[in-house]
Protein backbone atom coordinates (compact mmCIF):
# COMPACT_ATOMS: atom_id res chain seq x y z
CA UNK A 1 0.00 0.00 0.00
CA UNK A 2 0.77 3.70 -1.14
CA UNK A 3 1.80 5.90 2.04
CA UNK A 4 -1.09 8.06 0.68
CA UNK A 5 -3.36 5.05 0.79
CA UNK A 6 -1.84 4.52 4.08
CA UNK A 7 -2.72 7.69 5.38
CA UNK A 8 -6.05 7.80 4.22
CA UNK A 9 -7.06 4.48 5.98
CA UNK A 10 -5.12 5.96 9.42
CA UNK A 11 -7.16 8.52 11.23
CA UNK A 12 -6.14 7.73 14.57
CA UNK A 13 -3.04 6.68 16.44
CA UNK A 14 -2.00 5.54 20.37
CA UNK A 15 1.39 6.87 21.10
CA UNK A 16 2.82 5.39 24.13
CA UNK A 17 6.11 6.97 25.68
CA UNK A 18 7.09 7.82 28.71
CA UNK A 19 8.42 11.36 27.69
CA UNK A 20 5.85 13.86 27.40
CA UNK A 21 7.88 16.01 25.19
CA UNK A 22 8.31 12.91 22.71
CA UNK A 23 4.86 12.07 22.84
CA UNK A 24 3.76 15.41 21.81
CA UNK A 25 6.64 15.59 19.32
CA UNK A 26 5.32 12.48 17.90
CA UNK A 27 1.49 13.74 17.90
CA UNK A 28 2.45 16.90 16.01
CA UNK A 29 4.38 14.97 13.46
CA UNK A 30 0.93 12.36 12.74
CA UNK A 31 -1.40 15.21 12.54
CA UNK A 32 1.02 17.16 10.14
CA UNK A 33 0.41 13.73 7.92
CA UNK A 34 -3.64 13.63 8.62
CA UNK A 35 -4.00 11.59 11.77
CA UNK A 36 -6.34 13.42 13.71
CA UNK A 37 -7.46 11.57 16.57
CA UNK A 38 -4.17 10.82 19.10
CA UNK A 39 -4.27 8.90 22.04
CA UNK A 40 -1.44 9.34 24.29
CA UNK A 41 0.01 6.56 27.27
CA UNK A 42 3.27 6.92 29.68
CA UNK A 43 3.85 3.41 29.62
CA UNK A 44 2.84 -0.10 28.55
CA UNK A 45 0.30 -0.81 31.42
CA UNK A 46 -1.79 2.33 30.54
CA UNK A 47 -1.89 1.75 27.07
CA UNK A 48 -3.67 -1.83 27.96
CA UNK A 49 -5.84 0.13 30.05
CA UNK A 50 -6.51 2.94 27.35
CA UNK A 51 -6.77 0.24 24.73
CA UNK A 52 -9.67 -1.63 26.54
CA UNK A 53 -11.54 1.84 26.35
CA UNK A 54 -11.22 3.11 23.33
CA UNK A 55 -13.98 2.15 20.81
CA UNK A 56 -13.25 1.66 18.12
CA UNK A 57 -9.62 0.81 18.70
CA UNK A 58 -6.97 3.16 17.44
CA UNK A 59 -6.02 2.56 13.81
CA UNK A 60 -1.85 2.91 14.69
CA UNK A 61 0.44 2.24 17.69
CA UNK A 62 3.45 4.11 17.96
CA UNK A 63 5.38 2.42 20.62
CA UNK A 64 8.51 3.48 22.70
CA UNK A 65 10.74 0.96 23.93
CA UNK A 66 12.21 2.00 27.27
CA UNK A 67 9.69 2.56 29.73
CA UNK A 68 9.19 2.46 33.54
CA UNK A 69 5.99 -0.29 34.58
CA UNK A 70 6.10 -2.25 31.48
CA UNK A 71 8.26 -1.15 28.55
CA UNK A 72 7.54 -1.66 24.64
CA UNK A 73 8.75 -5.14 24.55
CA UNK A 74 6.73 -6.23 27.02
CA UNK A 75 3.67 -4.45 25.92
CA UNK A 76 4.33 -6.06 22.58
CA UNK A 77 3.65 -9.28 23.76
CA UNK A 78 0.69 -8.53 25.50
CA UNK A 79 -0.20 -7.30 21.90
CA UNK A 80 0.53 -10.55 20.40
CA UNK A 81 -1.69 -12.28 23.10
CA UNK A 82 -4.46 -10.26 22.76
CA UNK A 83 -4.34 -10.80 19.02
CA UNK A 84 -4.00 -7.28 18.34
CA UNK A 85 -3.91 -6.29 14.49
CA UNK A 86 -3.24 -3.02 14.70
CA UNK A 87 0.19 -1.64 12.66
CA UNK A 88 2.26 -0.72 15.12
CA UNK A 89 5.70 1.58 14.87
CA UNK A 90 8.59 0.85 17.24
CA UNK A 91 10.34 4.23 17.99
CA UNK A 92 13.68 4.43 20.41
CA UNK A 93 16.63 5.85 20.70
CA UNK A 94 18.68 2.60 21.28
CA UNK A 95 20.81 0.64 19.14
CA UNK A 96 19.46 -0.22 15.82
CA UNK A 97 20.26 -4.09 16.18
CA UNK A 98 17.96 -3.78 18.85
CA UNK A 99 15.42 -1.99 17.14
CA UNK A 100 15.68 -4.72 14.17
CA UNK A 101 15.35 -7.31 17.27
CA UNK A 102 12.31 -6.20 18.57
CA UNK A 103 10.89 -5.69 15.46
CA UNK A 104 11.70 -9.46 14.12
CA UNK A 105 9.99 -10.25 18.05
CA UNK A 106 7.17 -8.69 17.00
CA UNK A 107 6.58 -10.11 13.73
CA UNK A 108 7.41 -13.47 14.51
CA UNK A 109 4.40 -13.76 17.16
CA UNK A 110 1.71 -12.33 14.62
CA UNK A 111 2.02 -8.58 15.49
CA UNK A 112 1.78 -6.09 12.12
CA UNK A 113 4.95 -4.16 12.64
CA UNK A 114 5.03 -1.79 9.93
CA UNK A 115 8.50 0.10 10.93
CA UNK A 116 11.16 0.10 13.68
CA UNK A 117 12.43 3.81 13.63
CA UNK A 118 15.12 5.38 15.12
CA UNK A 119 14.07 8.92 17.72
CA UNK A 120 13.96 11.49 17.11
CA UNK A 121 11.49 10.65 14.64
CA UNK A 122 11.46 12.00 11.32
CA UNK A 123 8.72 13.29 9.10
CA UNK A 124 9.82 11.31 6.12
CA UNK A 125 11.20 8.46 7.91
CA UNK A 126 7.15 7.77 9.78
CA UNK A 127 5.29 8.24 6.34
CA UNK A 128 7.59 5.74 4.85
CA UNK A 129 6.87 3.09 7.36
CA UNK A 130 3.36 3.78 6.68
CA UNK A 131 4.05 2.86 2.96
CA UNK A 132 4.08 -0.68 4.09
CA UNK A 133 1.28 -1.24 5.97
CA UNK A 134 -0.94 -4.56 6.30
CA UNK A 135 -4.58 -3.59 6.70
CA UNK A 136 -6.68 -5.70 9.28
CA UNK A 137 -8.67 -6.84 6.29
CA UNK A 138 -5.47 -7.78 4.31
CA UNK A 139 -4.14 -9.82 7.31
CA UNK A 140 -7.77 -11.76 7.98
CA UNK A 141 -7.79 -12.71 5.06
CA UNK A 142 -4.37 -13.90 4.59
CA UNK A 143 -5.17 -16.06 7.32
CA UNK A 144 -8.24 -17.28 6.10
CA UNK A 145 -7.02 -18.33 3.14
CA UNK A 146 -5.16 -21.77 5.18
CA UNK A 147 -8.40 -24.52 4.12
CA UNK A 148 -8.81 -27.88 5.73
CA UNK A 149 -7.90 -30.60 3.34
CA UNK A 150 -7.19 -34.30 3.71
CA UNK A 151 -4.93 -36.82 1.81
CA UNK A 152 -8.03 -38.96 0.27
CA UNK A 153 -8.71 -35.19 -1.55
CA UNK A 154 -5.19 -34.68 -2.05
CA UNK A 155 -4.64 -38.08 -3.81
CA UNK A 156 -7.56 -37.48 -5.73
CA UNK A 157 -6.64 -34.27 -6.88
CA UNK A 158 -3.49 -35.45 -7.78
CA UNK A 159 -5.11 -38.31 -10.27
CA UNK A 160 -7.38 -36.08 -11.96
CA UNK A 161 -4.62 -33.57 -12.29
CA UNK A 162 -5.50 -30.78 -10.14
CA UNK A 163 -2.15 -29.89 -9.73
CA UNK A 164 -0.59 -27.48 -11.77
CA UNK A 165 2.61 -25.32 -11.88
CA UNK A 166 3.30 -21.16 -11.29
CA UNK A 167 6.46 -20.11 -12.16
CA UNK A 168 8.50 -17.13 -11.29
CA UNK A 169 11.45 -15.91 -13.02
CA UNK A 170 15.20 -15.37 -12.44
CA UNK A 171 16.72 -12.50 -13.28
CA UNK A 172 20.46 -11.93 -13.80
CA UNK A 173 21.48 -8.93 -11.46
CA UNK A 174 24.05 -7.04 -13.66
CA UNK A 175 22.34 -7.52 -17.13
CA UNK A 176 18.75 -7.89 -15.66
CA UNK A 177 18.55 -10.68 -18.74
CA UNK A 178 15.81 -13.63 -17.91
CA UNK A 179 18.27 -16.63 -16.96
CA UNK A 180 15.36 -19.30 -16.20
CA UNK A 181 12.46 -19.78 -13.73
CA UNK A 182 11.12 -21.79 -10.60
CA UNK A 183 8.60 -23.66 -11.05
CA UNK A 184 5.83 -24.19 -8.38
CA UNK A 185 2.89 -26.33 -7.27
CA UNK A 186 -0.52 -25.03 -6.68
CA UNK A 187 -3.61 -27.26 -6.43
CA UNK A 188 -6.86 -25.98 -8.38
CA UNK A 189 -9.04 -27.11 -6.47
CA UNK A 190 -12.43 -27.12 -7.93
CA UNK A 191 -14.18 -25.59 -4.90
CA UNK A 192 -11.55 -23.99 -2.95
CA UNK A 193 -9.66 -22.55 -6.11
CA UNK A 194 -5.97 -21.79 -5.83
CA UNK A 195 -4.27 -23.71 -3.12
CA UNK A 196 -0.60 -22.50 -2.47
CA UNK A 197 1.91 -25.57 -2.40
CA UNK A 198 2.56 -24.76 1.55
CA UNK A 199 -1.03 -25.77 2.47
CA UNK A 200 -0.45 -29.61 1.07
CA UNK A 201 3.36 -30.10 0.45
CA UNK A 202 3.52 -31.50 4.22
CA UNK A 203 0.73 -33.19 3.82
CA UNK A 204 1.71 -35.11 0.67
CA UNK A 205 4.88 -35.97 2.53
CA UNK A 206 3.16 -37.60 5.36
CA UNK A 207 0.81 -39.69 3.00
CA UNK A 208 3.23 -41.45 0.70
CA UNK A 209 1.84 -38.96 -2.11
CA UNK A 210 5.08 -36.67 -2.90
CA UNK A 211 6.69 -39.06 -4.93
CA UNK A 212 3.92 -38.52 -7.39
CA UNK A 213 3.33 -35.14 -7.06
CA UNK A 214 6.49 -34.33 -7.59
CA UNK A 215 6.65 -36.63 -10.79
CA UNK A 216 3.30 -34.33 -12.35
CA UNK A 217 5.00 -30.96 -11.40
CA UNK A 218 8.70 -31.88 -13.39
CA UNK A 219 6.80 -33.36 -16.15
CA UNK A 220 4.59 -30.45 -16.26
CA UNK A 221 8.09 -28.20 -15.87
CA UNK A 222 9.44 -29.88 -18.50
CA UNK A 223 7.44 -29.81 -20.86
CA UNK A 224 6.89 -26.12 -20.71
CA UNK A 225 10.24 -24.49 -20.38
CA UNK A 226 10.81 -27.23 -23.91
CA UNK A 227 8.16 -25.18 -25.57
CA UNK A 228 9.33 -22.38 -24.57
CA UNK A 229 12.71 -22.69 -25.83
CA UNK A 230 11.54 -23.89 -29.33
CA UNK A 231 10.48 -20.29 -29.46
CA UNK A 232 13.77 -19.28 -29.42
CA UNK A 233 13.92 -18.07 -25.31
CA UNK A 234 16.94 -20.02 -23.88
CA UNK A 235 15.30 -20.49 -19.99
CA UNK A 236 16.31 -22.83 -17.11
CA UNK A 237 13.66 -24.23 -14.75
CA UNK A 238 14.30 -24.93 -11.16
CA UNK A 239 12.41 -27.86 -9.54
CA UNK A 240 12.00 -28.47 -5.25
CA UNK A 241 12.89 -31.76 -4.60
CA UNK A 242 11.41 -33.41 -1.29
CA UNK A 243 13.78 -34.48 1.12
CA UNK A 244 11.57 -37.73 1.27
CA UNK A 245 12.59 -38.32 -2.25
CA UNK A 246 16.53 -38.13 -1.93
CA UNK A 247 15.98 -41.76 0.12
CA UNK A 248 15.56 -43.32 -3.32
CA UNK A 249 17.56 -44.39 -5.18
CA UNK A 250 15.80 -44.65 -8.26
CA UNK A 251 15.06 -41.27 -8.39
CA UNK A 252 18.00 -40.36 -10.68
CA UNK A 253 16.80 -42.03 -13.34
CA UNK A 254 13.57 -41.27 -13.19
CA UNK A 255 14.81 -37.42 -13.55
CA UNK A 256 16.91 -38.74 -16.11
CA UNK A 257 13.73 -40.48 -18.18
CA UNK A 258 11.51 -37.54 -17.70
CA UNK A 259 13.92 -34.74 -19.41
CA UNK A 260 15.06 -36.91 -22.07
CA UNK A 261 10.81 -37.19 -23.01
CA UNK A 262 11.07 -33.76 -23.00
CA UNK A 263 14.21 -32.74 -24.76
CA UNK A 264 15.39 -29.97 -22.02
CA UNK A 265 19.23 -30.31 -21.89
CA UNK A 266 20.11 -31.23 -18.14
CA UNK A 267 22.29 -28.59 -17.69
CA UNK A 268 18.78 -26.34 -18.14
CA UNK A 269 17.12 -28.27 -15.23
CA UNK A 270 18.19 -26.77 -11.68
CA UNK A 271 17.13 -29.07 -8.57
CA UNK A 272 17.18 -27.09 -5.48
CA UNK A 273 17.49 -29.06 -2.20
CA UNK A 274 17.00 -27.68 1.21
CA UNK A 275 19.94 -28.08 3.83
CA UNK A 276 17.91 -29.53 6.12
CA UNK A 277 17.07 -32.69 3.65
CA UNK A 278 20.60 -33.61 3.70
CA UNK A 279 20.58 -34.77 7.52
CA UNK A 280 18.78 -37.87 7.39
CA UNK A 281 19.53 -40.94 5.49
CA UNK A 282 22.95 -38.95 4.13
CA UNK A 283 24.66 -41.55 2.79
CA UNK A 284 22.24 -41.98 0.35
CA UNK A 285 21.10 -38.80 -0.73
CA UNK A 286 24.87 -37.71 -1.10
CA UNK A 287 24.81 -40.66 -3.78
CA UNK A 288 21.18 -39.94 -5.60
CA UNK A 289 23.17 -35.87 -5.40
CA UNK A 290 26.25 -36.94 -6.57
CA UNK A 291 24.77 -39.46 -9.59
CA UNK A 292 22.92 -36.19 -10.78
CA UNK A 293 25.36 -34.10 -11.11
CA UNK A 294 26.91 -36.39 -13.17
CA UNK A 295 24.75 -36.68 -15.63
CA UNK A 296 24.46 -32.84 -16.08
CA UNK A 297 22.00 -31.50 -14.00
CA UNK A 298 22.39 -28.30 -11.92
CA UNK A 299 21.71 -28.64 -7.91
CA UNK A 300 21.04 -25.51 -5.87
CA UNK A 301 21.64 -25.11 -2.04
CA UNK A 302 17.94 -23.52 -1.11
CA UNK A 303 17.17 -21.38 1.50
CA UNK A 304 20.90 -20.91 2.25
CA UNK A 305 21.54 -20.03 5.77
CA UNK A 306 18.13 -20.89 7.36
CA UNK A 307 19.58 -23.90 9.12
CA UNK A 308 22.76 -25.61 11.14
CA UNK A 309 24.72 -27.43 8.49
CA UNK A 310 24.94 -24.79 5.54
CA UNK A 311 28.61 -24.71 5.29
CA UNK A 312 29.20 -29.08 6.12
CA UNK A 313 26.97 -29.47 3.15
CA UNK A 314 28.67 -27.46 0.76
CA UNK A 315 31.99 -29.15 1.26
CA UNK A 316 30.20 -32.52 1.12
CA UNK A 317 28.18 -32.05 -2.39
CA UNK A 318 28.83 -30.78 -5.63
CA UNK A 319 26.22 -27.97 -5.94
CA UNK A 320 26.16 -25.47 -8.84
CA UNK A 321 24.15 -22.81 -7.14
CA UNK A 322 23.48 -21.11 -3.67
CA UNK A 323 20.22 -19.58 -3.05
CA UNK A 324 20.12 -17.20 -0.48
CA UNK A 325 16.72 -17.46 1.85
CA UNK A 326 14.87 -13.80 1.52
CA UNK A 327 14.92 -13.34 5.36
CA UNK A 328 18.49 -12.25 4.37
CA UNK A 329 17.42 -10.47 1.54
CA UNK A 330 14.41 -8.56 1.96
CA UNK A 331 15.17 -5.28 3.60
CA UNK A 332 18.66 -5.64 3.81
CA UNK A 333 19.51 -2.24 2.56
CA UNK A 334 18.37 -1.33 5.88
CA UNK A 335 20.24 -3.44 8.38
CA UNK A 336 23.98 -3.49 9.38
CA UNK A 337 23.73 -6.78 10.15
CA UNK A 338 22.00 -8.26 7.00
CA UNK A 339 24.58 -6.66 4.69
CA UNK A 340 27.56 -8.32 6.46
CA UNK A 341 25.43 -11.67 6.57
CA UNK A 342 24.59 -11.38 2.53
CA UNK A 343 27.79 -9.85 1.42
CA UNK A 344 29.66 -13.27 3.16
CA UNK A 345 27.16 -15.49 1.43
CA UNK A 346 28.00 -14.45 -1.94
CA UNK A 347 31.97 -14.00 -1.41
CA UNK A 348 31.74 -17.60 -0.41
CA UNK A 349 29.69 -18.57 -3.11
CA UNK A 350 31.72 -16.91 -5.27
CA UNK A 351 35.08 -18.33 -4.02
CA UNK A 352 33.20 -21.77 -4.06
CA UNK A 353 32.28 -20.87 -7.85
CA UNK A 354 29.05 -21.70 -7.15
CA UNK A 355 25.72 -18.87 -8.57
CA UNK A 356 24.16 -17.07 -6.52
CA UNK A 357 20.35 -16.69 -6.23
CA UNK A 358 18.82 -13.97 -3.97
CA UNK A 359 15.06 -14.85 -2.77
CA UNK A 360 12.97 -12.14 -2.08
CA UNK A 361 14.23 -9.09 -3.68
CA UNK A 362 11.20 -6.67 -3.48
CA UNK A 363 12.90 -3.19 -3.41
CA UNK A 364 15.43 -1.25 -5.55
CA UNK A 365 17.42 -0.33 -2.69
CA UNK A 366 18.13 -4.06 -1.97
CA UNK A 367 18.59 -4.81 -5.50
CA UNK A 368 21.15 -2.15 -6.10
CA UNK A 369 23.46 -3.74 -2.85
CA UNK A 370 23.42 -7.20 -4.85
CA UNK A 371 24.46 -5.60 -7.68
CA UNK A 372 27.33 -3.77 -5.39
CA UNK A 373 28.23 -7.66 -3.58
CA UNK A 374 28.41 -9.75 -6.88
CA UNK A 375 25.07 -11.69 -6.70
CA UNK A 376 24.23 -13.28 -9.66
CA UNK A 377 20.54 -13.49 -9.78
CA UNK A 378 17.52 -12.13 -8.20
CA UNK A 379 14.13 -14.00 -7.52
CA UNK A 380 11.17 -11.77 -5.65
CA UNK A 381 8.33 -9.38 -6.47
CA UNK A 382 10.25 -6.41 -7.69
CA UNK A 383 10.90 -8.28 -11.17
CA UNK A 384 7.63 -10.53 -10.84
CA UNK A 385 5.19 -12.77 -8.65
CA UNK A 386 4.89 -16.38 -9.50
CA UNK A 387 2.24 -16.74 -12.40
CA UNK A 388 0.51 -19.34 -14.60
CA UNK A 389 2.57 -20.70 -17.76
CA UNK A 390 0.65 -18.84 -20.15
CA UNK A 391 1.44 -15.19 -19.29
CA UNK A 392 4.82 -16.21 -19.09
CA UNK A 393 5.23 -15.06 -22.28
CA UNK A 394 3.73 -12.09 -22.30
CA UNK A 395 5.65 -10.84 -19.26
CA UNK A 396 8.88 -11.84 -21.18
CA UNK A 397 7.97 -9.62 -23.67
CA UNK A 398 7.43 -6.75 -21.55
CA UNK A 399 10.35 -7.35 -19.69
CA UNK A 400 12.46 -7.26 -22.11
CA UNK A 401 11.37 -3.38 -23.40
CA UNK A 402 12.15 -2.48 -19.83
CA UNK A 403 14.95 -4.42 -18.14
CA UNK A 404 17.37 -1.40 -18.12
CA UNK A 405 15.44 -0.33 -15.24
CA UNK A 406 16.42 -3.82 -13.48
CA UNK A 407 19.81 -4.36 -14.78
CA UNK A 408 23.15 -2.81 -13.91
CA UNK A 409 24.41 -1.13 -17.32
């Protein structure tokens, strides 16, 4: 959302600090962007109190974080228990690791934090956070959209092919050229309509189903990115493999059978593996790995950094390709922290000469650093969300006319 949007949907706001001065600093600053009803609270215990009076609620918290009876964090998690949806802005004058702490706290237990700013606050600075607000309605029905399904209607949508694949393209970070695309389950269901693949993956896991599920989605993969490239646009596709299925054996040349059918060179198929599948049954999936990349294919490293045994794995098999999770990614133009995290991860990469794939670039600010660190390609919204095969195409095309505005020349 717009900060303009924002700010038209905001018409009230709770500021709790235990400065006077800063709380009427902070009013003068919301009403000088249209906020017109302010609530103010000296600490976290009278903004519960103030909170369970005020009908309707407020439509913004702005929160400090040191503060005598209960300070900010606390209050935040008797937020999070009460469910609260409102957007809420951390403001302090502490560290900013701490700020990005609290923040991260917040998130994780369901709160809408829509900015962690630094005091004194800034005109610009508070509008901007506003830019990238959740509405309540937004949020319920984000929520909502998690339906109650069972493996006997999983396995049947599976044999009537319900499942079909989204796919969302790679782009190279210094030419902002289309390199290839990830390809991704959903399940059209005929009742419930799209179903994301995080609502059944598990699911098809636990009922012996991901085997063939996983079988429909490649063969689906396949045979699209071979059309495509008969008209002339030279794309990769990138396929998740289950950890369940690196415990067979069999599954190389089943890979192996499948893009042969469909003609796609092997060194144009990228299998991405989490780090986390590697740890059981090793022995084996180091071999079914291993047997792979022998036969040409391309293996990624997904969700790089998310777990324990990032940099064992990397010495143990012979990946191509390091893809670096988005919680390292997204917003990192705005954290320290990140930077020296995601720099590392693509020096090593790059030492390792391995690619690198960025996950969840959204914003031109965090584009432009993986341009400055070497990154090789970017995956997230700012290029384009995950869409049906046939306006593939299309967006290709339009791409194309603009990419300068991606790319690095």
């Amino acid at each position: 959302m717009s900060a303009s949007a924002a700010l038209r949907v905001i018409t009230s706001a709770l500021i709790v600090d235990d400065s006077a001065s800063q709380r009427g600093y902070a009013a003068k600053l919301c009403r000088q962007l249209g906020i017109t009803q302010i609530e103010q609270a000296s600490n976290g215990r009278e903004a519960l109190t103030l909170l369970d009076a005020l009908l309707p609620p407020p439509h913004l918290f702005i929160v400090d974080l040191e503060m005598p009876t209960m300070d900010g964090a606390e209050l935040l998690e008797h937020l999070a228990r009460r469910k609260i949806d409102i957007p809420i802005i951390i403001a302090s004058s502490r560290e900013r690791v701490l700020l990005n702490s609290i923040e991260d706290m917040g998130n994780s237990v369901g709160l809408n934090i829509v900015g962690a700013l630094k005091k004194p606050l800034q005109i610009g600075e508070l509008r901007e956070a506003l830019s990238n607000l959740d509405p309540v309605e937004t949020r319920h029905h984000r929520r909502s959209k998690h339906v109650p399904i069972d493996a006997a209607t999983l396995r049947a949508g599976i044999e009537v092919g319900e499942i079909i694949v989204h796919y969302q393209p790679k782009v190279e970070i210094r030419t902002g050229n289309v390199s290839g695309l990830e390809a991704l389950a959903r399940w059209q269901h005929p009742t419930l309509g799209l179903v994301p693949a995080d609502q059944f993956i598990e699911l098809a896991e636990k009922s012996d189903l991901i085997h063939k599920l996983t079988m429909q989605v490649m063969s689906q993969s396949l045979f699209q990115t071979a059309v495509w490239n008969r008209h002339g646009f030279d794309l990769s596709v990138a396929i998740n493999l289950s950890p369940l299925l690196l415990n067979r054996s069999a599954l190389v040349d089943e890979i192996a059978s499948l893009q042969r059918t469909h003609e796609v060179p092997p060194d144009h198929i990228v299998l991405e593996v989490t780090e986390t599948s590697l740890i059981r049954e090793l022995g084996v999936a180091l071999g079914v790995l291993t047997r792979l990349r022998l036969r040409g294919f391309g293996l990624s490293l997904d969700d790089y950094g998310t777990g324990f045994s990032s940099m064992q794995q990397l010495a143990r098999i012979p990946f191509t390709e390091l893809k670096i999770d988005r919680s390292f990614v997204h917003g990192a133009h705005k954290r320290e922290s990140l930077q020296v995290i995601l720099r590392s991860a693509v020096q090593l990469a790059n030492a390792l000469g391995l690619s690198t794939v960025a996950e969840g670039v959204e914003t031109v600010e965090d584009l432009r650093l993986l341009q400055e660190y070497g990154c090789t390609i970017g995956q997230g919204w700012l290029f384009a969300k995950p869409m049906p095969a046939e306006e593939i195409i299309p967006w290709l095309d339009q791409h194309v006319a603009s990419r300068a505005e991606f790319g690095g020349t």
